[in-house]
C-alpha atoms as a PDB file:
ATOM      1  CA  UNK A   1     -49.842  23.098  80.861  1.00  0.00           C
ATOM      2  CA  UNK A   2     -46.979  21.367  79.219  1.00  0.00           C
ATOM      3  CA  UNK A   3     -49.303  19.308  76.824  1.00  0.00           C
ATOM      4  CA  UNK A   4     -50.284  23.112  75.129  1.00  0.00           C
ATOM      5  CA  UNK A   5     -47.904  24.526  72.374  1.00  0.00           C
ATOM      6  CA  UNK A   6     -48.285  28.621  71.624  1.00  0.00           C
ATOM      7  CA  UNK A   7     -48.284  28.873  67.747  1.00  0.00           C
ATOM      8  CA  UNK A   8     -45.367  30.252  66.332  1.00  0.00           C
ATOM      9  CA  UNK A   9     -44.897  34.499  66.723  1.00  0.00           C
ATOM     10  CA  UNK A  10     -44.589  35.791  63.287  1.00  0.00           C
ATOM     11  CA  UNK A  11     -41.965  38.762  63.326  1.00  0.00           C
ATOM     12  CA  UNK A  12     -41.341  41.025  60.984  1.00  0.00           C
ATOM     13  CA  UNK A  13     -37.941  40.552  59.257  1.00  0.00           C
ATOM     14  CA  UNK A  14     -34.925  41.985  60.704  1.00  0.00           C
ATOM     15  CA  UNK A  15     -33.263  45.216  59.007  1.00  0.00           C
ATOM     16  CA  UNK A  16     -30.206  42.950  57.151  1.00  0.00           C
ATOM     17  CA  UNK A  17     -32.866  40.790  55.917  1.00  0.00           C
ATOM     18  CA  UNK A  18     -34.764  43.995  54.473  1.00  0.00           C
ATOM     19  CA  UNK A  19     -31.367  45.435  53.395  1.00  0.00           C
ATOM     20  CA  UNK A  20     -30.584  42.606  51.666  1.00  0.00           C
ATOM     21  CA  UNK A  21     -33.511  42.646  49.683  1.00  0.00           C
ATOM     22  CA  UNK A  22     -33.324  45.904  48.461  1.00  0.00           C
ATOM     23  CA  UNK A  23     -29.746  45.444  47.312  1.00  0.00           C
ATOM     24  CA  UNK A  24     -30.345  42.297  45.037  1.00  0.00           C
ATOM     25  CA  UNK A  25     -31.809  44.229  41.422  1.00  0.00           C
ATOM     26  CA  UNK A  26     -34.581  42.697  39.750  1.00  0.00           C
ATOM     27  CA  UNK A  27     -34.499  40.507  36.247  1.00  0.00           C
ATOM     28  CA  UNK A  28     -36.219  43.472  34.407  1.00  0.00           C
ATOM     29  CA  UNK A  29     -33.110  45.549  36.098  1.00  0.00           C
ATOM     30  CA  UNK A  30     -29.947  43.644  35.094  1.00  0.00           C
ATOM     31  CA  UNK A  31     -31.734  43.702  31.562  1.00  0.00           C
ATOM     32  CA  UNK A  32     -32.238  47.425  31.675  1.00  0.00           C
ATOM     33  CA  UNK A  33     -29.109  48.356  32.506  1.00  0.00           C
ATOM     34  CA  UNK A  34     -27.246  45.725  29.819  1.00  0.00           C
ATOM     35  CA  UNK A  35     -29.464  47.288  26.802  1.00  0.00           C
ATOM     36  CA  UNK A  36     -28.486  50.957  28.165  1.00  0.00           C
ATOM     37  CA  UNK A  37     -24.397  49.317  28.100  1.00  0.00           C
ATOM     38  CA  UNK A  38     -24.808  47.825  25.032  1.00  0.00           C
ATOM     39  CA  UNK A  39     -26.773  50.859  23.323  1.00  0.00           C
ATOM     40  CA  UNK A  40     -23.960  53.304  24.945  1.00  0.00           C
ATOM     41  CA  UNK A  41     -21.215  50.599  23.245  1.00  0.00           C
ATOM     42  CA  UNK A  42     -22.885  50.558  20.143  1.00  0.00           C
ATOM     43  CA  UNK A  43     -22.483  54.303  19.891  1.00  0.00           C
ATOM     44  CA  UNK A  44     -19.199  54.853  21.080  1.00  0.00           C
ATOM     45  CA  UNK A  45     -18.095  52.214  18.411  1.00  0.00           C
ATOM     46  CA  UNK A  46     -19.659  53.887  15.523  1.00  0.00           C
ATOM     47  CA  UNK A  47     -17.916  57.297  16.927  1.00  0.00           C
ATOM     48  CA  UNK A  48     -14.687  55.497  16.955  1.00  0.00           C
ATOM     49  CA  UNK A  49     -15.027  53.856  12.949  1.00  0.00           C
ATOM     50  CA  UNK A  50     -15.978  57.435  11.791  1.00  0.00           C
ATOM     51  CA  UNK A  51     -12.734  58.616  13.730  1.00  0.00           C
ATOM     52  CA  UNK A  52     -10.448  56.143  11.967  1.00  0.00           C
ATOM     53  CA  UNK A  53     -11.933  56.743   8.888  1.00  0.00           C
ATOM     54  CA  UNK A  54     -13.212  53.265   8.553  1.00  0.00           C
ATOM     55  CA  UNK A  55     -16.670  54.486   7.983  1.00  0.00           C
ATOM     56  CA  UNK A  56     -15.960  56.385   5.028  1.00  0.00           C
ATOM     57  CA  UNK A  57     -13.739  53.793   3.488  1.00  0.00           C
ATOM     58  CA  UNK A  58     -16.962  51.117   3.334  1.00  0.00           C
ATOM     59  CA  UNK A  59     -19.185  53.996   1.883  1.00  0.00           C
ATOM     60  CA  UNK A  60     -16.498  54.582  -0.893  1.00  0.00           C
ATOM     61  CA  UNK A  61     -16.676  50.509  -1.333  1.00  0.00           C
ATOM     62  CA  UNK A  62     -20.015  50.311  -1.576  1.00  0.00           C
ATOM     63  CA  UNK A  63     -20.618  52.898  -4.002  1.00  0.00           C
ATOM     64  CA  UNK A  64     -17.430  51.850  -6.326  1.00  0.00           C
ATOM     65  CA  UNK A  65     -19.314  47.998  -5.835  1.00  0.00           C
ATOM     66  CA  UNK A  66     -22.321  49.524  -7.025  1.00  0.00           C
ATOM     67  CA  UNK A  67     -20.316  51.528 -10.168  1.00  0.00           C
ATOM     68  CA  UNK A  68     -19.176  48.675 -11.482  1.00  0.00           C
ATOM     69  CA  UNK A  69     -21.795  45.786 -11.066  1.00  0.00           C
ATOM     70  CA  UNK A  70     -24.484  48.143 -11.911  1.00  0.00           C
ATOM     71  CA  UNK A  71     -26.645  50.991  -9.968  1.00  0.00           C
ATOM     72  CA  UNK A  72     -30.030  48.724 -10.920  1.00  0.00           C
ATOM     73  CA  UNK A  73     -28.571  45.512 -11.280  1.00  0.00           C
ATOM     74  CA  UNK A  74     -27.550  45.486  -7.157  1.00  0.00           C
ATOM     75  CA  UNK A  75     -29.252  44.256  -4.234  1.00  0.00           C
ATOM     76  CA  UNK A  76     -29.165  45.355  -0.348  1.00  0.00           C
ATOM     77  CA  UNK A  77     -28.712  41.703   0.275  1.00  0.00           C
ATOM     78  CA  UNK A  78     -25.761  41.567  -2.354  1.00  0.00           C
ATOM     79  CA  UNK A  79     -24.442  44.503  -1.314  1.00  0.00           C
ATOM     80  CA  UNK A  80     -24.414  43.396   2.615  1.00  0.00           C
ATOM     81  CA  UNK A  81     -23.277  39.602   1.265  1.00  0.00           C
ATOM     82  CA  UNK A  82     -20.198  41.375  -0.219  1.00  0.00           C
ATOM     83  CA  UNK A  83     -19.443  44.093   2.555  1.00  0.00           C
ATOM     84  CA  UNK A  84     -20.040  42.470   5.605  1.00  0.00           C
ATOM     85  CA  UNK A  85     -16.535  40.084   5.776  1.00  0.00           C
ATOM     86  CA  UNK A  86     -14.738  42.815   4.418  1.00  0.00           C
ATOM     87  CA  UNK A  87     -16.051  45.507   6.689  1.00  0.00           C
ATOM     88  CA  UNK A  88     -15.338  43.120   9.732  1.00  0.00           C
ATOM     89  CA  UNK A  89     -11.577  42.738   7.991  1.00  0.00           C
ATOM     90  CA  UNK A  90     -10.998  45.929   7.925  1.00  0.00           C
ATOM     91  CA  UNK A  91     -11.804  47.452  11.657  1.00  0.00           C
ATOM     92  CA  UNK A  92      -8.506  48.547  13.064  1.00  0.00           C
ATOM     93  CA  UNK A  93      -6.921  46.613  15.663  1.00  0.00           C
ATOM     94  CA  UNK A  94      -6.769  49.184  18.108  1.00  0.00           C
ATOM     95  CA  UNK A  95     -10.536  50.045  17.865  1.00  0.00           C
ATOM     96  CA  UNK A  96     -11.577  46.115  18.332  1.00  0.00           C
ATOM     97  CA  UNK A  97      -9.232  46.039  21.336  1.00  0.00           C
ATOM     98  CA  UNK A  98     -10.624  49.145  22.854  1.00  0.00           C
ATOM     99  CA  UNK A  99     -14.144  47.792  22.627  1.00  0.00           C
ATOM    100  CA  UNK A 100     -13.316  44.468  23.734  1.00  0.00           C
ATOM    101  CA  UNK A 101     -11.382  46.140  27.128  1.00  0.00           C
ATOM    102  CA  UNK A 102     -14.681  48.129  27.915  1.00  0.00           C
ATOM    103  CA  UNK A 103     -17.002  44.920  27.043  1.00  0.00           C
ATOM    104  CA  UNK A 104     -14.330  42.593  29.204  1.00  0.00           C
ATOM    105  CA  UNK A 105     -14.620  45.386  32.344  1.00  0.00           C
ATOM    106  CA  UNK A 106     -18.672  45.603  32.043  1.00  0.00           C
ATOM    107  CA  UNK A 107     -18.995  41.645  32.150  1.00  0.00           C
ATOM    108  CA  UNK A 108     -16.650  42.075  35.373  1.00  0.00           C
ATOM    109  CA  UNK A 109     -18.202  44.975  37.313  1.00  0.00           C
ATOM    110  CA  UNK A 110     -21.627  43.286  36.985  1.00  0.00           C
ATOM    111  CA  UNK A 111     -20.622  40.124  38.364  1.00  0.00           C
ATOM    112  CA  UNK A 112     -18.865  41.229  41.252  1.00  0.00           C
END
């Protein structure tokens, strides 16, 4: 009887191998829940540039742009070309730090 081997028992796995699974999120997960952060950033960002007022100081650019260049002689892709850099130059310090704190503690709390 020693020359016979049994075949191998297949058991089910144990609960901390099943509870380990179910903690670890899925691909399609992390990505869900990094669009809903980023959509959630996106908005709080635009509340906080209407706030400071920065939001109505590129409309009044952008329409005194337009006065002087022409109303028909300017393009959307002129009009970004020229507002863009000083839009970005013009976001308050306080407002880029606030965002960059809540990106900085996202990044951390999802790889912990």
């Amino acid at each position: 009887m020693l020359g016979k081997r049994q075949a191998p028992m297949k058991r089910p796995p144990t609960q901390d191998a099943e509870t380990e699974q179910g903690i670890e999120p899925t691909v399609q997960q992390i990505v869900d829940v990094k669009l809903v952060e980023k959509e959630r950033l996106k908005e709080l960002l635009r509340e906080k540039l209407v706030e400071c007022g920065w939001s109505d100081e590129m409309k009044s650019l952008c329409r005194e742009f337009t006065r002087k260049k022409g109303r028909n002689d300017v393009t959307v892709d002129e009009l970004i070309n020229v507002m863009t850099p000083r839009g970005r130059g013009s976001v308050p310090d306080s407002v880029k730090a606030e965002m960059f704190q809540r990106i900085r503690s996202f990044l951390a709390s999802t790889t912990t």
